[in-house]
N, C-alpha and C. Protein backbone atom coordinates (compact mmCIF):
# COMPACT_ATOMS: atom_id res chain seq x y z
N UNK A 1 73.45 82.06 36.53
CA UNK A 1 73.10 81.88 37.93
C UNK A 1 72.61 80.45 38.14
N UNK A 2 73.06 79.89 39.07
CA UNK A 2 72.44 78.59 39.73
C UNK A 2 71.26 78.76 40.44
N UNK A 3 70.42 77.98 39.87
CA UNK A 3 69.01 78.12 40.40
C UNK A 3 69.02 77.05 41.48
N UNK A 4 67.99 76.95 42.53
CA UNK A 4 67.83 76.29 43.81
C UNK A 4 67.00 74.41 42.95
N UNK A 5 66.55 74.64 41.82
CA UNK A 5 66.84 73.03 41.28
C UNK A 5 68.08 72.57 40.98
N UNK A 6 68.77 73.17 40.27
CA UNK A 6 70.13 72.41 40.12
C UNK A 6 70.84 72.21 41.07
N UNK A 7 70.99 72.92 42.15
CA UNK A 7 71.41 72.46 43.93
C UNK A 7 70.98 71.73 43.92
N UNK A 8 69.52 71.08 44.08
CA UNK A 8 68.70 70.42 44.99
C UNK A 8 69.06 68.80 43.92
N UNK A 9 69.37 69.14 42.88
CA UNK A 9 69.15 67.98 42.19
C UNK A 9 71.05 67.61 42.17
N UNK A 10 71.54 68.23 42.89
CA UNK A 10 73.63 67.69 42.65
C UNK A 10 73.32 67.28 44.16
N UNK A 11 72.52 67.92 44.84
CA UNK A 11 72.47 66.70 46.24
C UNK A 11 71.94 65.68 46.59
N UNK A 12 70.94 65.22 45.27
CA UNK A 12 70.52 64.19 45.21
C UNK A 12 71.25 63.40 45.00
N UNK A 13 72.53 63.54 43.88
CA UNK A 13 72.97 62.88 43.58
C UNK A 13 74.42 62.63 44.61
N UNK A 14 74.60 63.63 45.28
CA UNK A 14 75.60 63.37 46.27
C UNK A 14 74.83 62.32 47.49
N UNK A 15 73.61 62.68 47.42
CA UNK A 15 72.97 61.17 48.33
C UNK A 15 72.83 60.08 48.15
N UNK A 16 72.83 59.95 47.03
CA UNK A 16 72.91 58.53 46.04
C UNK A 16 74.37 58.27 46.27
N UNK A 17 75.11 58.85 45.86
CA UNK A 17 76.75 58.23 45.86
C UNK A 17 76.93 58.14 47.10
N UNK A 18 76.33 58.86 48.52
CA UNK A 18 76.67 58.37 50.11
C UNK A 18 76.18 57.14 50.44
N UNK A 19 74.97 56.61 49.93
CA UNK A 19 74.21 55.56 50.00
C UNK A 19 74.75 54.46 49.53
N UNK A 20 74.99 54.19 47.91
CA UNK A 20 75.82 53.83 47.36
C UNK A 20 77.43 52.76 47.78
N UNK A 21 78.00 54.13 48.22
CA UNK A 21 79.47 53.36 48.00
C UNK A 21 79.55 52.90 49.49
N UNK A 22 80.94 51.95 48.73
CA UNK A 22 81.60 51.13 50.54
C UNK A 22 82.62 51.83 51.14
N UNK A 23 83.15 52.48 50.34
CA UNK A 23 84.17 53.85 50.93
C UNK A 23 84.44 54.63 51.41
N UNK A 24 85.02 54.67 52.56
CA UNK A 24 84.58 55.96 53.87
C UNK A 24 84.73 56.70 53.18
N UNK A 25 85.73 56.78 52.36
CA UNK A 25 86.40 58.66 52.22
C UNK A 25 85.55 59.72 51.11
N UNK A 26 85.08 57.96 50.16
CA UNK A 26 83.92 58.80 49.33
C UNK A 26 82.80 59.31 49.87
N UNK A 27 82.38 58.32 51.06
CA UNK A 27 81.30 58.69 51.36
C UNK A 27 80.96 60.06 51.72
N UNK A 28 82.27 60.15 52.88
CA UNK A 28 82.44 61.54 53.34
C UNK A 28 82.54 62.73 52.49
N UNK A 29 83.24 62.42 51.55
CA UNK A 29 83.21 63.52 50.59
C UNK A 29 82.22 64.09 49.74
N UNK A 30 81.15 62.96 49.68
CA UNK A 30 79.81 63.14 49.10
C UNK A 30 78.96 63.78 50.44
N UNK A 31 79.04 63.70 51.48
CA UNK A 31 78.61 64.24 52.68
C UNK A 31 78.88 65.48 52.95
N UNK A 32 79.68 65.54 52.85
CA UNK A 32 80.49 67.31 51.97
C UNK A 32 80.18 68.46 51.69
N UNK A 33 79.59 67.25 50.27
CA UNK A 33 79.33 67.96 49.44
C UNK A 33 77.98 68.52 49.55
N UNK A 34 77.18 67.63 50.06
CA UNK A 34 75.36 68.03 50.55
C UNK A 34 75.52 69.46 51.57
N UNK A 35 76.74 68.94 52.42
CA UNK A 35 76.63 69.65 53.51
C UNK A 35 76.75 71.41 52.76
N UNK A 36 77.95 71.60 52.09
CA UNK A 36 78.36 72.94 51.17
C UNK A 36 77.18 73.14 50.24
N UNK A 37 76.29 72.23 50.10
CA UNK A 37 75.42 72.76 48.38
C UNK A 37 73.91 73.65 49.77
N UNK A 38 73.96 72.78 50.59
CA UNK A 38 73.01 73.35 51.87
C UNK A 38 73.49 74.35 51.84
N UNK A 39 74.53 74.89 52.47
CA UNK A 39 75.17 76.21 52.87
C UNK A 39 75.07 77.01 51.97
N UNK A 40 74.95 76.64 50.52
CA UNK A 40 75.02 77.35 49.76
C UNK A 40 73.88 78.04 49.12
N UNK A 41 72.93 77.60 49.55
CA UNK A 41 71.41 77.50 49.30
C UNK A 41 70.96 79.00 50.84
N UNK A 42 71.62 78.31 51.87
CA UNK A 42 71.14 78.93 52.37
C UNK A 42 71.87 80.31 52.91
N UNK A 43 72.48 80.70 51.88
CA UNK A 43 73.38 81.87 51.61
C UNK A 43 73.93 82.25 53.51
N UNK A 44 74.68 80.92 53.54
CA UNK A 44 75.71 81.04 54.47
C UNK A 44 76.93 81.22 54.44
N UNK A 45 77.28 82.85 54.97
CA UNK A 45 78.48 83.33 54.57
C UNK A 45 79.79 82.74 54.99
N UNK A 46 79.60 82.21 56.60
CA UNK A 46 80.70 81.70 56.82
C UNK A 46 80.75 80.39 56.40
N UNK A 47 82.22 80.04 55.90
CA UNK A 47 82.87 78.76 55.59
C UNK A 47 82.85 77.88 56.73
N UNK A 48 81.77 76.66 55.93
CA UNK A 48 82.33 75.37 57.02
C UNK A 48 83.39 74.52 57.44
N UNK A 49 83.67 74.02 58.31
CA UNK A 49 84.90 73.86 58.52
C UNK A 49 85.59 72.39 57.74
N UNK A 50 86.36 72.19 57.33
CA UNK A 50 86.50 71.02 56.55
C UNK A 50 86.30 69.96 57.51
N UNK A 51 86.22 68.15 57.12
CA UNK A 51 86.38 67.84 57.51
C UNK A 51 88.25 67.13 57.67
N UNK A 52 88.43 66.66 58.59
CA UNK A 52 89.99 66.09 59.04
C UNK A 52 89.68 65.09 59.54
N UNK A 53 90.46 63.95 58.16
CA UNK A 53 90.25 62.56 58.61
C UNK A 53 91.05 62.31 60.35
N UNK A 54 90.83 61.71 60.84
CA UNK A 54 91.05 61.33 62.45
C UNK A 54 92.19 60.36 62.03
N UNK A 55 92.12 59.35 61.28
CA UNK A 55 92.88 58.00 61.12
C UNK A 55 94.79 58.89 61.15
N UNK A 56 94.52 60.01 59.73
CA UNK A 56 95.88 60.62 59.91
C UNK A 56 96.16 61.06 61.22
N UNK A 57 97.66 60.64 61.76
CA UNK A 57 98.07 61.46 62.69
C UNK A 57 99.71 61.41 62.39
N UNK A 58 100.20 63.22 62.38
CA UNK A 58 101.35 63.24 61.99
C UNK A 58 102.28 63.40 63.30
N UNK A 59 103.33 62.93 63.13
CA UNK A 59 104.22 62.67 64.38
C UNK A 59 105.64 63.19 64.13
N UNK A 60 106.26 63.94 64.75
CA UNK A 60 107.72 64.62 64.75
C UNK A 60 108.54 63.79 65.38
N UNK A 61 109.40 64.14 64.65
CA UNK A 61 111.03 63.00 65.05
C UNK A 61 111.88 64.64 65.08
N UNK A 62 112.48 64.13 66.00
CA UNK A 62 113.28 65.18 67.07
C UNK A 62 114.89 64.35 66.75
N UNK A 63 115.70 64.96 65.82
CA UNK A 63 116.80 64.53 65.44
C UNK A 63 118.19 65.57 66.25
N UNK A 64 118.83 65.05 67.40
CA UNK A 64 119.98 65.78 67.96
C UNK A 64 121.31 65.34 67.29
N UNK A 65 121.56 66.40 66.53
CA UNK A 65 122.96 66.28 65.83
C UNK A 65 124.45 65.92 66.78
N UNK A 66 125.16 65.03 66.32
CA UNK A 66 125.66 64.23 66.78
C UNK A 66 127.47 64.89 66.65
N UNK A 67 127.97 65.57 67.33
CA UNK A 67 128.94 65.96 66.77
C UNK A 67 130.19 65.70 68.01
N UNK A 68 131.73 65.00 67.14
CA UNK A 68 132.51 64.31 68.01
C UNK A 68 133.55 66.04 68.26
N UNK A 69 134.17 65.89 69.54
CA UNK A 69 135.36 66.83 69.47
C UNK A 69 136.36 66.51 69.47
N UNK A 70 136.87 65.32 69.55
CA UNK A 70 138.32 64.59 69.29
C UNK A 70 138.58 64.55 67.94
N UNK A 71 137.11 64.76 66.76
CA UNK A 71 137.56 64.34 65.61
C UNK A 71 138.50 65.37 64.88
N UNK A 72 139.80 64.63 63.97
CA UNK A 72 140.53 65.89 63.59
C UNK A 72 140.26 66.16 61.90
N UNK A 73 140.26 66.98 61.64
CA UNK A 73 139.76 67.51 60.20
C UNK A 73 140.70 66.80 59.06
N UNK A 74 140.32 66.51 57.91
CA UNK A 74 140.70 65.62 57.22
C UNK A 74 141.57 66.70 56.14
N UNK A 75 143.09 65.49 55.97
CA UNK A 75 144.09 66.10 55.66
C UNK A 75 144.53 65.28 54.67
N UNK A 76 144.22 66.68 52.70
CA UNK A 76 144.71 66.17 51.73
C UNK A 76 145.97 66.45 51.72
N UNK A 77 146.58 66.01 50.39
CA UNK A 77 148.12 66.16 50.30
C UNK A 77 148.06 67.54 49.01
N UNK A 78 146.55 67.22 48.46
CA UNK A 78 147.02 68.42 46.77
C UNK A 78 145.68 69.76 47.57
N UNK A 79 145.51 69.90 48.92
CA UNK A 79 144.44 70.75 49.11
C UNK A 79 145.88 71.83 49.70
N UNK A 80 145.03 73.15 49.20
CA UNK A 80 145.58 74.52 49.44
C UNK A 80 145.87 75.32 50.87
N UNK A 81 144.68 74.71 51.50
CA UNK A 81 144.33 75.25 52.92
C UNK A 81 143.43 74.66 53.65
N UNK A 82 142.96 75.27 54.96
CA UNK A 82 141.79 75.02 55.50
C UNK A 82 140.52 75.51 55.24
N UNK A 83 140.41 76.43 54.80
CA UNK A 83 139.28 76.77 54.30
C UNK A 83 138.41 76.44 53.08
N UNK A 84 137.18 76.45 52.81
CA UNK A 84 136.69 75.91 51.92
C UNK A 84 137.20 77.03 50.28
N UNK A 85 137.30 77.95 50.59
CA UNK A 85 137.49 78.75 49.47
C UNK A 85 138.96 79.04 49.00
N UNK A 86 140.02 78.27 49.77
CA UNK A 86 141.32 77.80 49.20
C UNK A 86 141.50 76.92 47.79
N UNK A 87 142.01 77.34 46.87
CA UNK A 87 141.60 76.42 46.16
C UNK A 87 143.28 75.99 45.50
């Protein structure tokens, strides 16, 4: 069992590494981590919500397939048929 010193003393050290570094993402993640070792202490059942860096933003490309009707189907001299399973 985890006793309420060894919490208290991994958030010390997650305060030290927030203090510490020049790195947002560490920082945050050490911020985190205080925030979950709290929750955890204070036998909070529901899950906090992660955090979501802001900087990402994902963007959809909308691709319309391009298809000619004049084009005429391509004609070997050693192919069997039209179909793909002519062989």
């Amino acid at each position: 069992m985890i006793t309420a010193a060894q919490l208290l003393g991994e958030m010390e050290q997650q305060v030290r590494l927030a203090k510490q570094t020049q790195n947002e993402a560490t920082r945050r993640e050490a911020i985190y981590a205080v925030r979950t070792l709290c929750n955890l202490m204070l036998g909070d059942d529901r899950p906090s919500a992660p955090a979501i860096p802001q900087a990402i933003q994902m963007s959809t490309v909308h691709a319309t397939p391009i298809t000619s009707l004049s084009e005429q189907p391509l004609r070997e001299e050693d192919a069997n048929g039209e179909s793909l399973f002519d062989f």
